[in-house]
N, C-alpha and C. Protein backbone atom coordinates (compact mmCIF):
# COMPACT_ATOMS: atom_id res chain seq x y z
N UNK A 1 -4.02 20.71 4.93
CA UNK A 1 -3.43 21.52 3.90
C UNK A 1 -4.21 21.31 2.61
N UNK A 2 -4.42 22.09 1.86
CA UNK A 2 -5.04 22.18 0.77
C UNK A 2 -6.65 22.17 0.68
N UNK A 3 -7.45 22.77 -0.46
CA UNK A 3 -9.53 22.80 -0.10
C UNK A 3 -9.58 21.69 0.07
N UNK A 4 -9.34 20.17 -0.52
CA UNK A 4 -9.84 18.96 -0.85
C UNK A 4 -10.42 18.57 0.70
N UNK A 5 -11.47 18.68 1.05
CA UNK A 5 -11.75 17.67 2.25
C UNK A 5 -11.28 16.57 2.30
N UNK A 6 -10.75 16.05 3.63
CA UNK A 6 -10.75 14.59 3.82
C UNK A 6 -11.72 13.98 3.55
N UNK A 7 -11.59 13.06 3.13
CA UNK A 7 -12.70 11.84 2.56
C UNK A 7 -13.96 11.92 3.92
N UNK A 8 -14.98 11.54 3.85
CA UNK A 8 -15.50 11.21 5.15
C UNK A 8 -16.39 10.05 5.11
N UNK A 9 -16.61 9.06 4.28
CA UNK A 9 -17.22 7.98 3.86
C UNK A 9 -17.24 6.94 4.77
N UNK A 10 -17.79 6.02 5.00
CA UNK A 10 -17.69 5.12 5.87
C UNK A 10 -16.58 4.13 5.04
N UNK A 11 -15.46 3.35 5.87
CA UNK A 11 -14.64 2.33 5.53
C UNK A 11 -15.18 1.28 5.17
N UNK A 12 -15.59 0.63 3.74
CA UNK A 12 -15.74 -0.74 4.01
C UNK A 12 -15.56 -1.63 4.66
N UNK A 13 -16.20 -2.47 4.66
CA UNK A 13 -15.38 -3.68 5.86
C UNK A 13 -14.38 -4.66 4.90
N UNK A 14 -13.69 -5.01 5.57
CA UNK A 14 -12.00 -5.57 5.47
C UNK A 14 -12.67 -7.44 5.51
N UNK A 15 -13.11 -7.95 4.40
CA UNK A 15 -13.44 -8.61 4.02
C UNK A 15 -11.99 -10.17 4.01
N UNK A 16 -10.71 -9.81 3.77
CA UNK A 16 -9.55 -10.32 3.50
C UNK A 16 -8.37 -9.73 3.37
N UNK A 17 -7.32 -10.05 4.20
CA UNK A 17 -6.29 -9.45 4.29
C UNK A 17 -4.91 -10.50 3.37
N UNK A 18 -4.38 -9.67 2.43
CA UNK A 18 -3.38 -10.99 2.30
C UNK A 18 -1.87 -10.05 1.89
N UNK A 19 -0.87 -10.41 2.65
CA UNK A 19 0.35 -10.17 2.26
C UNK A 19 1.19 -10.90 1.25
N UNK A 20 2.15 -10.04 0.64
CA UNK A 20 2.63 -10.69 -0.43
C UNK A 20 4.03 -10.27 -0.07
N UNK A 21 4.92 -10.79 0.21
CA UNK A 21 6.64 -10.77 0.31
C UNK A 21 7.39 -12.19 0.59
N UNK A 22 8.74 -11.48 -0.21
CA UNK A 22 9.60 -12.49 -0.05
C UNK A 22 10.32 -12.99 1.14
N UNK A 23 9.91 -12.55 1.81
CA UNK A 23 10.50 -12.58 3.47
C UNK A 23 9.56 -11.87 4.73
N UNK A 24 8.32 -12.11 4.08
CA UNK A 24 7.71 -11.43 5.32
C UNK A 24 7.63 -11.48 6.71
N UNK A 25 7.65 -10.24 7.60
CA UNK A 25 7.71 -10.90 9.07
C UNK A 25 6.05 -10.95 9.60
N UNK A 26 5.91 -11.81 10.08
CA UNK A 26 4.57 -12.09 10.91
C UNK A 26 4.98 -11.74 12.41
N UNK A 27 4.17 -11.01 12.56
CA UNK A 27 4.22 -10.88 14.34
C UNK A 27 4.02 -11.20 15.63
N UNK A 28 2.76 -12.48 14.49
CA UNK A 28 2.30 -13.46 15.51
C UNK A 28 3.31 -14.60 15.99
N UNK A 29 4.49 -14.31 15.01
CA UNK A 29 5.33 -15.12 15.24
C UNK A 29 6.29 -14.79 16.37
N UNK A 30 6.83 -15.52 17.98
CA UNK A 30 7.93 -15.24 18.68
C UNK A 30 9.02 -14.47 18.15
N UNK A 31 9.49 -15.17 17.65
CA UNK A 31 10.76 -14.72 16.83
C UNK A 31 10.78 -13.46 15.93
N UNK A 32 10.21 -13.53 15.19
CA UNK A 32 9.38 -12.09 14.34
C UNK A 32 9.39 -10.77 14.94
N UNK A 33 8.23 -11.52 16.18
CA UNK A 33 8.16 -10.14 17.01
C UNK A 33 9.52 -9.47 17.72
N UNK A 34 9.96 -10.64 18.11
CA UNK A 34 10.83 -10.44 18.75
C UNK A 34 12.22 -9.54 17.65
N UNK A 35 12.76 -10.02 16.83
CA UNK A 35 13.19 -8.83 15.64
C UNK A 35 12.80 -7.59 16.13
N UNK A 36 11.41 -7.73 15.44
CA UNK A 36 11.11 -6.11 15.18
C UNK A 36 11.23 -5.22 16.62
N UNK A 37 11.10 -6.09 18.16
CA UNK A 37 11.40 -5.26 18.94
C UNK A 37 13.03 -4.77 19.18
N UNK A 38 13.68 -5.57 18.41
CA UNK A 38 15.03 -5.34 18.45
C UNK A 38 15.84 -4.39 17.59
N UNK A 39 14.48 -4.03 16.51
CA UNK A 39 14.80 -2.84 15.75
C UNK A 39 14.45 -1.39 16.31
N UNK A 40 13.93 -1.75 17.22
CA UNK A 40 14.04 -0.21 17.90
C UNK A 40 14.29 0.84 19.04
N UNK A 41 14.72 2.00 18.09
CA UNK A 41 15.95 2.35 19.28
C UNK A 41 15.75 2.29 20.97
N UNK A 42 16.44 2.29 21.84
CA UNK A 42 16.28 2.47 23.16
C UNK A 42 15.86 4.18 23.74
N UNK A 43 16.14 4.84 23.00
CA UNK A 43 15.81 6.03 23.25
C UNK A 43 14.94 6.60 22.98
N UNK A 44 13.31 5.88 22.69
CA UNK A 44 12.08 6.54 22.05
C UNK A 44 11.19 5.22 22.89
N UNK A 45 11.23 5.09 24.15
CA UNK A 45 10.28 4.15 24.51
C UNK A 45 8.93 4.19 23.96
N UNK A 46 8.28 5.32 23.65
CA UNK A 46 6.99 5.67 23.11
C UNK A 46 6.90 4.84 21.64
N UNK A 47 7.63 4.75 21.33
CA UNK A 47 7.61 3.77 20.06
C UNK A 47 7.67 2.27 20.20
N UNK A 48 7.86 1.57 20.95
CA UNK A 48 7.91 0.50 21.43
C UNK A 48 6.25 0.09 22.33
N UNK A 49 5.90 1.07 22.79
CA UNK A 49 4.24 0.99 23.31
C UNK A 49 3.38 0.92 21.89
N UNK A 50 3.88 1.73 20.70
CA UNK A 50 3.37 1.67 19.64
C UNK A 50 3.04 0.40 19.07
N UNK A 51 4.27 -0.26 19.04
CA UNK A 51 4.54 -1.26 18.17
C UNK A 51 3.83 -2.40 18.39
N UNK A 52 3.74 -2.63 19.94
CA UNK A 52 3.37 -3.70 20.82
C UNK A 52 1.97 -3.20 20.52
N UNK A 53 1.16 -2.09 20.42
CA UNK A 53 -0.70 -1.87 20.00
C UNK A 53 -0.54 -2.37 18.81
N UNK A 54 0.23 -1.78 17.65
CA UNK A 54 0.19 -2.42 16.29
C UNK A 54 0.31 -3.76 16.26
N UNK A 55 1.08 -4.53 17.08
CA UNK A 55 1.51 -6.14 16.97
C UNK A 55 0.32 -6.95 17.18
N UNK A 56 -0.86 -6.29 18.40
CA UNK A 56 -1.28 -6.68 19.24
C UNK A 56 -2.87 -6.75 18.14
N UNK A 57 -3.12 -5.49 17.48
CA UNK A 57 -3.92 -5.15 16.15
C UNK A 57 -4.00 -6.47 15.44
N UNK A 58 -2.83 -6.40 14.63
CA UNK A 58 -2.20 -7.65 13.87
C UNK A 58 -2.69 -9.24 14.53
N UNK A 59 -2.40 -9.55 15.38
CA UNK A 59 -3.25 -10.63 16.08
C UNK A 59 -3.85 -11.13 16.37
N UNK A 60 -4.93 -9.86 16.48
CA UNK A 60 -6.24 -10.15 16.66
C UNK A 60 -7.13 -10.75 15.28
N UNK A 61 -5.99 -10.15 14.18
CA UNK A 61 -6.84 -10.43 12.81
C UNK A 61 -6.03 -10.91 12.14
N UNK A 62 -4.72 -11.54 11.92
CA UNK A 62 -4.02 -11.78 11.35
C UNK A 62 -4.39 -11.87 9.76
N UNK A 63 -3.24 -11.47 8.84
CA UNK A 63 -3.19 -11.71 7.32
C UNK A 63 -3.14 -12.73 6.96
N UNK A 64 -3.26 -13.21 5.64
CA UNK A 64 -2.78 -14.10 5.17
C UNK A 64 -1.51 -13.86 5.00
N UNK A 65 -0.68 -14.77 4.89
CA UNK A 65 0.92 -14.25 4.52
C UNK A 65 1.80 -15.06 3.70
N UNK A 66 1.45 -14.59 2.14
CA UNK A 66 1.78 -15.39 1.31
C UNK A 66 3.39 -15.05 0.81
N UNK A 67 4.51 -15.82 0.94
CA UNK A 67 5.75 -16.13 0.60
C UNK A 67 6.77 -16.11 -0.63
N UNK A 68 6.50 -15.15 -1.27
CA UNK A 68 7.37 -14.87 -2.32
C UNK A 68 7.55 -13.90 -3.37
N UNK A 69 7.81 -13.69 -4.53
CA UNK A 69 7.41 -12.57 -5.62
C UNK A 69 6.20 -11.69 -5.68
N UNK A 70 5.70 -10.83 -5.66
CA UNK A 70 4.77 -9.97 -5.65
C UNK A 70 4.30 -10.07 -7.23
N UNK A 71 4.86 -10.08 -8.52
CA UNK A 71 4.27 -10.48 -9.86
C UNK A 71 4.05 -12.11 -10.12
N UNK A 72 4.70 -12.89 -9.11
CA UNK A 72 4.11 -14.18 -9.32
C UNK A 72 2.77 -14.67 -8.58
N UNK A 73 3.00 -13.98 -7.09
CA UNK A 73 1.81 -14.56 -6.25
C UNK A 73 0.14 -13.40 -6.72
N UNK A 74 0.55 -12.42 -7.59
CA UNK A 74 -0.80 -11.70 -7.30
C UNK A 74 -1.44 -11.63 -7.56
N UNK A 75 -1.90 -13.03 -8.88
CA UNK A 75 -2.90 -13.99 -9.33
C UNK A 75 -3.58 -14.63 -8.46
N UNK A 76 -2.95 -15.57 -7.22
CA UNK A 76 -2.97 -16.39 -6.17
C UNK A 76 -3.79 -15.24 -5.26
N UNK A 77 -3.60 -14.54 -4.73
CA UNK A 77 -3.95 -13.46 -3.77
C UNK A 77 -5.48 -13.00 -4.32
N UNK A 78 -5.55 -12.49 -5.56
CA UNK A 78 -6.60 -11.98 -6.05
C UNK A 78 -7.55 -13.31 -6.16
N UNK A 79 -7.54 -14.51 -6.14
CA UNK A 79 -8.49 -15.69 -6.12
C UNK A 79 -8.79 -16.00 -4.61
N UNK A 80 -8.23 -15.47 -3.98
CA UNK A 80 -8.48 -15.52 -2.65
C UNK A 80 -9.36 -14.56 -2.03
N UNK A 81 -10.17 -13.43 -2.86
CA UNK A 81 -10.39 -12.63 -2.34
C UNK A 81 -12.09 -12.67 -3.13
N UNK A 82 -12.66 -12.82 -2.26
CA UNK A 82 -14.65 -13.33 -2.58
C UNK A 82 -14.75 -12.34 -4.07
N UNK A 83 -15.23 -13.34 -4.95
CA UNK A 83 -15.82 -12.52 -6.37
C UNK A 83 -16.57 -10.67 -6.35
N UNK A 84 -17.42 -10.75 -5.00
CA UNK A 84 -18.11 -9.84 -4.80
C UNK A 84 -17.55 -9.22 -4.34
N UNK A 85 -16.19 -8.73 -4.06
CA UNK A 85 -15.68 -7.76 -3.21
C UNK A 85 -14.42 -7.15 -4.00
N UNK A 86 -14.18 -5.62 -3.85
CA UNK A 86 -13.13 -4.91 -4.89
C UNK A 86 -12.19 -5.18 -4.22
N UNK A 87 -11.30 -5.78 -4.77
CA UNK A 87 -9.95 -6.11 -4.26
C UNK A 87 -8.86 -4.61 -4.41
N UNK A 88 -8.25 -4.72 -3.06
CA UNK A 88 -7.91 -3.24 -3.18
C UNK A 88 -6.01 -3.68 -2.60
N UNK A 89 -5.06 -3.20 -3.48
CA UNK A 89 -4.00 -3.28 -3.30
C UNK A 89 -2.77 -1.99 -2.89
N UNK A 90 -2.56 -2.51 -1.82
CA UNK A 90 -1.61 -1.00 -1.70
C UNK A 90 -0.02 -1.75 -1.81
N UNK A 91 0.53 -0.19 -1.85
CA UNK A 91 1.54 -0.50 -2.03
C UNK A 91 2.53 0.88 -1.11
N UNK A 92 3.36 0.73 -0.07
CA UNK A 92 3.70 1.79 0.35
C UNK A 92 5.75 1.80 0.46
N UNK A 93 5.98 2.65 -0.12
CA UNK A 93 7.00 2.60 0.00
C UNK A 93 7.74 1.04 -0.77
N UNK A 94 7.15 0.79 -1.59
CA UNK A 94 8.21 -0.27 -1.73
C UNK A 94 8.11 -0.49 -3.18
N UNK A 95 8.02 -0.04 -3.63
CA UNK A 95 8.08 -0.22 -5.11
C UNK A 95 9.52 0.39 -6.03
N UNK A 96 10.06 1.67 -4.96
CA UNK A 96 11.46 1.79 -5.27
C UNK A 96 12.14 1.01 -5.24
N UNK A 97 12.38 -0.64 -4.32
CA UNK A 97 13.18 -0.93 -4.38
C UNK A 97 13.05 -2.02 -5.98
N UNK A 98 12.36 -1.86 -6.79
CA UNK A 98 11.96 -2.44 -8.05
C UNK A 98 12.66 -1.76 -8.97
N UNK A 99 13.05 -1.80 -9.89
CA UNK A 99 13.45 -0.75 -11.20
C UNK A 99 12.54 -1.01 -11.99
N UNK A 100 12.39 -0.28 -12.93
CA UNK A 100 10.56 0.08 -13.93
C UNK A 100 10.83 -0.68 -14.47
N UNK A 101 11.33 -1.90 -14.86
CA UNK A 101 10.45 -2.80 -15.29
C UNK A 101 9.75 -3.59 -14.94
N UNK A 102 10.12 -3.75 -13.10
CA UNK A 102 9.77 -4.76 -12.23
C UNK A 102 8.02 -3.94 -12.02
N UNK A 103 8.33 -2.35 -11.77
CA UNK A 103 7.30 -1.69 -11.59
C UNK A 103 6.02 -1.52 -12.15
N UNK A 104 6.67 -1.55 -13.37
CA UNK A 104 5.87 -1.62 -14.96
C UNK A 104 4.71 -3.74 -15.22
N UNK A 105 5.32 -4.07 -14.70
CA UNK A 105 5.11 -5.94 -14.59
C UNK A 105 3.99 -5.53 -13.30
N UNK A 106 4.35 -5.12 -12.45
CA UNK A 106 2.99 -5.18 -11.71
C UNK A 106 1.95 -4.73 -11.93
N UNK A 107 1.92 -3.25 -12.48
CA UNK A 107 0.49 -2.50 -13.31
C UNK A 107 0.24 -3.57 -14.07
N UNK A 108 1.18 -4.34 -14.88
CA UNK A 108 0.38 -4.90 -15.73
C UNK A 108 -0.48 -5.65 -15.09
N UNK A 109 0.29 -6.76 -13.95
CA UNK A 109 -0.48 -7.78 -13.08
C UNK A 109 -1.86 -7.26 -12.80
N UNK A 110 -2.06 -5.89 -12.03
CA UNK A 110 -3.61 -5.60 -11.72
C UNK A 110 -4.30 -5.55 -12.86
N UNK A 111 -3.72 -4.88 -14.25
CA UNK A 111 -4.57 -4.69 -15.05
C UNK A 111 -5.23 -6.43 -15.74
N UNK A 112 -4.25 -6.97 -15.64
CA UNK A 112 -4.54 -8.30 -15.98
C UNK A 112 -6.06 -8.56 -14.84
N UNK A 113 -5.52 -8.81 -13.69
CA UNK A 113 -6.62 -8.67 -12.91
C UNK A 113 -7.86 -8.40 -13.15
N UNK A 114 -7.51 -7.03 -13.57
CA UNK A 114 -9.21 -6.61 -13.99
C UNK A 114 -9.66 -7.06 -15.41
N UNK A 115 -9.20 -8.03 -15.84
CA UNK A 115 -10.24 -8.47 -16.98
C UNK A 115 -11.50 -8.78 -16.19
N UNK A 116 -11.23 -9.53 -15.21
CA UNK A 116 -12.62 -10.06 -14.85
C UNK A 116 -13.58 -9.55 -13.74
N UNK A 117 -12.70 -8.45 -13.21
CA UNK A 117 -13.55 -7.46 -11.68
C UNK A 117 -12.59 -6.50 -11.82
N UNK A 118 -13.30 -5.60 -11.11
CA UNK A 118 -12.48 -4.03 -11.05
C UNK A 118 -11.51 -4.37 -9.76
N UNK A 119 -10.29 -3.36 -10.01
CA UNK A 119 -9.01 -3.65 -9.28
C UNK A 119 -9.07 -2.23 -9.02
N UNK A 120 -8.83 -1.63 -7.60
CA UNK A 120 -8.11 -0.94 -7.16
C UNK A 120 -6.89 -1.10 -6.48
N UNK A 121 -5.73 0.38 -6.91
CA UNK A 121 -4.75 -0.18 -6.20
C UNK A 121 -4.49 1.72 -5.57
N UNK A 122 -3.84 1.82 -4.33
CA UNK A 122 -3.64 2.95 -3.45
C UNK A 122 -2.34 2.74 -3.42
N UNK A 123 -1.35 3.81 -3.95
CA UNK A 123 -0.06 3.63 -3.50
C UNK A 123 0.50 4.98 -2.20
N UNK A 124 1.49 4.48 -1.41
CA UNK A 124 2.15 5.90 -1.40
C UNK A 124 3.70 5.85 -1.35
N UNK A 125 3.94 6.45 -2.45
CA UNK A 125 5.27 5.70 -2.78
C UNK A 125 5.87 7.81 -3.13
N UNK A 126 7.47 7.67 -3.32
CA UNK A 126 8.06 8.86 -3.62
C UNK A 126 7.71 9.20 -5.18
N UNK A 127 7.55 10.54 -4.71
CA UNK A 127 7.83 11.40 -6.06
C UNK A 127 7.91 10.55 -7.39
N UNK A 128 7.21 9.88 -8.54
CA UNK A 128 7.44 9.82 -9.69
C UNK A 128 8.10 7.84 -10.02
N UNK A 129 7.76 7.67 -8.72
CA UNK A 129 7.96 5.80 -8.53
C UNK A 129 6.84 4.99 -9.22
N UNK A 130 5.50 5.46 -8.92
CA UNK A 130 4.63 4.98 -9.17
C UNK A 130 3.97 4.69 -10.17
N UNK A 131 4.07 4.25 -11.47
CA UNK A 131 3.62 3.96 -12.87
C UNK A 131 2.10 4.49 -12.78
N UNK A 132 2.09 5.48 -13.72
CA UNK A 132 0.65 5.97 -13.66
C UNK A 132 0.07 6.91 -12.81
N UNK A 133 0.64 7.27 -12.21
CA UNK A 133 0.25 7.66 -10.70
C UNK A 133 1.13 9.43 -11.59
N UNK A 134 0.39 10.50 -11.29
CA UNK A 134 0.96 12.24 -11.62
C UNK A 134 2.14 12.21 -10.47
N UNK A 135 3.05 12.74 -10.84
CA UNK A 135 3.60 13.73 -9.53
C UNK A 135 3.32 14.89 -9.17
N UNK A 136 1.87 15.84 -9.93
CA UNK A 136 1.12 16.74 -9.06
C UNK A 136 2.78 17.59 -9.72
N UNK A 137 3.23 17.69 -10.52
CA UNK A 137 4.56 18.25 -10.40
C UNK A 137 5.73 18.39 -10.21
N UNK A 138 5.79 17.70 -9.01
CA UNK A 138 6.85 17.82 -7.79
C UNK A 138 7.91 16.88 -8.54
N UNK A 139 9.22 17.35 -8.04
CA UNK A 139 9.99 16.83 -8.17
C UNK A 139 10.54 16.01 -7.30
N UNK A 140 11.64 14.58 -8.36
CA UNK A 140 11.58 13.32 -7.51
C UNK A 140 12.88 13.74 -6.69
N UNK A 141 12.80 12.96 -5.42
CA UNK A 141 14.10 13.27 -4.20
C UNK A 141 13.13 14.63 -3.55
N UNK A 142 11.97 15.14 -3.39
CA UNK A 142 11.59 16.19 -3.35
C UNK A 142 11.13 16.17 -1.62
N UNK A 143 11.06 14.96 -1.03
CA UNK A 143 11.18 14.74 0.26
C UNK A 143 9.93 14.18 0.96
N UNK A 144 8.97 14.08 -0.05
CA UNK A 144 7.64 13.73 0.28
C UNK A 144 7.31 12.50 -0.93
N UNK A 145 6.08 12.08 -0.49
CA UNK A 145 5.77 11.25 -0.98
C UNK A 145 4.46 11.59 -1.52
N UNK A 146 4.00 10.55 -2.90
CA UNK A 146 2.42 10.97 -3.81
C UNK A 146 1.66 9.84 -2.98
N UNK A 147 0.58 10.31 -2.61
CA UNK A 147 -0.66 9.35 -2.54
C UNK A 147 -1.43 9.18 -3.71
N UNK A 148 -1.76 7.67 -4.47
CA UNK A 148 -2.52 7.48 -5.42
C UNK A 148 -3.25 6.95 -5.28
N UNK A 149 -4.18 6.51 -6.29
CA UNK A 149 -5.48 6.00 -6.37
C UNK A 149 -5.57 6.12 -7.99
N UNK A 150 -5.56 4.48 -7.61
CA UNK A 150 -5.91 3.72 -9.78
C UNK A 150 -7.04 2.73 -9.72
N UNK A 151 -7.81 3.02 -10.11
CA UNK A 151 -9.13 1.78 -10.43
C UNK A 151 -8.67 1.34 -11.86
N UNK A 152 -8.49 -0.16 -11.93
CA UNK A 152 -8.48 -0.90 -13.07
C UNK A 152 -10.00 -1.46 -12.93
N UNK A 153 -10.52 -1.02 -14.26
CA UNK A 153 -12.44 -1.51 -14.71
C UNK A 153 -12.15 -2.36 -15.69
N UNK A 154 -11.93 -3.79 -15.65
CA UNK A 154 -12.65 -3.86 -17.19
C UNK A 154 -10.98 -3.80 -17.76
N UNK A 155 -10.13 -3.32 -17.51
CA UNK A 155 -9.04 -3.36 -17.82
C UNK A 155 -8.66 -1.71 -18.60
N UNK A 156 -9.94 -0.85 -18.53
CA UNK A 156 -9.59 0.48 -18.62
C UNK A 156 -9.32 0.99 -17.19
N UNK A 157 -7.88 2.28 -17.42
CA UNK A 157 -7.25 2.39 -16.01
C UNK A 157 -7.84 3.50 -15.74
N UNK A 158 -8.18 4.46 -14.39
CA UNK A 158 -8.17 5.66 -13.78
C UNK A 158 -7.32 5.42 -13.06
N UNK A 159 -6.52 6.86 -12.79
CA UNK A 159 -5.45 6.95 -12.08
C UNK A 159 -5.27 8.21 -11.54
N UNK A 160 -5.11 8.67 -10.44
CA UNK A 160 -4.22 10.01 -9.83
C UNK A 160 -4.01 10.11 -9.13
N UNK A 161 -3.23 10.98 -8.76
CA UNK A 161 -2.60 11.50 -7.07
C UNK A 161 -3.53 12.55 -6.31
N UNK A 162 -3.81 11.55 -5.40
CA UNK A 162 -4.96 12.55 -4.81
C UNK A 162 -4.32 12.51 -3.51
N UNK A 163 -3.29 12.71 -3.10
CA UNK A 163 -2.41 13.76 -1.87
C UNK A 163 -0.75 13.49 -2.05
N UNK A 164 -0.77 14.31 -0.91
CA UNK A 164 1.15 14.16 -0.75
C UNK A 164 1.02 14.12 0.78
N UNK A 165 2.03 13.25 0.86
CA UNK A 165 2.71 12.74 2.81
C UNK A 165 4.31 12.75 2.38
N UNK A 166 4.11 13.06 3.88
CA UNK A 166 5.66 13.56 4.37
C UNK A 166 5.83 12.47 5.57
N UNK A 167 7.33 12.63 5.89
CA UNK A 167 6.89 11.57 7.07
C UNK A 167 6.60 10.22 7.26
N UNK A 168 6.87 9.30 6.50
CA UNK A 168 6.09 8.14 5.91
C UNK A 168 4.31 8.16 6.63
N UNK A 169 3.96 9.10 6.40
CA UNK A 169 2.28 9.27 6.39
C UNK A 169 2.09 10.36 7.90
N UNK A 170 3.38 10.73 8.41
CA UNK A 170 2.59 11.62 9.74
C UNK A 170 2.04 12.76 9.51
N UNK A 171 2.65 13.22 8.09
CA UNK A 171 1.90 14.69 7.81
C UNK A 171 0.96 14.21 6.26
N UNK A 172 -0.03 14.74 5.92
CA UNK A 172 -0.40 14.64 4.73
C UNK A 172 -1.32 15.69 4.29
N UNK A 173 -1.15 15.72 3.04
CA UNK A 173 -1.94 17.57 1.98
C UNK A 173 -2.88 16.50 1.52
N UNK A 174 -3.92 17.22 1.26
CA UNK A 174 -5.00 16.58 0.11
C UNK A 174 -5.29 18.01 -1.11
N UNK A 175 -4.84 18.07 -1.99
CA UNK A 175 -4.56 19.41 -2.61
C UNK A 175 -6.27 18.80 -3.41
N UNK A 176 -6.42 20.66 -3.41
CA UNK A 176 -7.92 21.01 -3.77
C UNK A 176 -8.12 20.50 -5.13
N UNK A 177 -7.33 20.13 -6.21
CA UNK A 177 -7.42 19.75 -7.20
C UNK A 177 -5.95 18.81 -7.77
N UNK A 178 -6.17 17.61 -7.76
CA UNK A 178 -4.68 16.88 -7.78
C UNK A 178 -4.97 16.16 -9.62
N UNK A 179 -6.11 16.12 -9.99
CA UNK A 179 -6.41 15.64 -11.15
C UNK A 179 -5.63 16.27 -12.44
């Protein structure tokens, strides 16, 4: 949907992986896994073959999986991640459960970040959640979600929404001009 081509660039390579939550589940973990297979329904076996490739993904490369606040640890996280490499932070869906000031404390965190290296961060979060990030318009509760993209340089920001997903990511627009 929309002129914007999909990107077609080659992926960097995935240099460091590190999670940041207050309760994160690891999959490598028995128990963990075992949860998350218990979260899903009996009536979509096809999702359960899913989960077990994704689990199985996860394993092979496991994250780091660091234990607590997301504005306390993301000093810790970003020193973990080789000088020479753009540290790139996403964020999906979860920043609603923050209220803007919690939201507002993390932009700051990356921007802090980038005093000393450039910070990217990719969100895809609903309609008008995302500090900095356009809503392209749309209105919030609107049923879809903004894809962003913010480079912190230097501690000057770029920022925009360069698509919309539906679906938590099964459908997605890249609109011909989102700037």
């Amino acid at each position: 949907m929309g002129d914007r081509p999909i990107p077609m660039r080659a992926i960097p390579q995935d240099v460091a992986r590190i999670g940041i939550d207050v309760d994160p589940v690891d999959v490598t973990a028995a128990d963990d896994a075992r949860w998350l297979r218990a979260c899903l329904r009996p009536d979509q076996p096809g999702r359960g073959a899913k989960l077990e490739a994704e689990m199985a993904l996860v394993a092979a490369a496991p994250p780091l999986l660091l234990h607590g606040d997301a504005d306390e640890m993301l000093p810790g996280a970003f020193a973990r991640v080789p000088a020479d490499v753009l540290p790139v932070v996403t964020t999906t869906w979860a920043l609603s459960r923050f209220p803007l000031e919690g939201r507002l404390r993390c932009l700051h965190r990356l921007d802090e970040a980038a005093a000393d290296r450039a910070v990217a961060w990719v969100s895809a979060e609903g309609v008008g959640v995302a500090p900095t990030i356009t809503t392209l318009g749309d209105r919030r509760a609107s049923g879809h979600s903004i894809i962003g993209l913010a480079v912190f340089d230097w501690s000057a920001q770029r920022a925009e929404a360069i698509g919309r997903c539906w679906s938590r990511g099964r459908m997605l627009a890249w609109p011909a001009d989102s700037r």
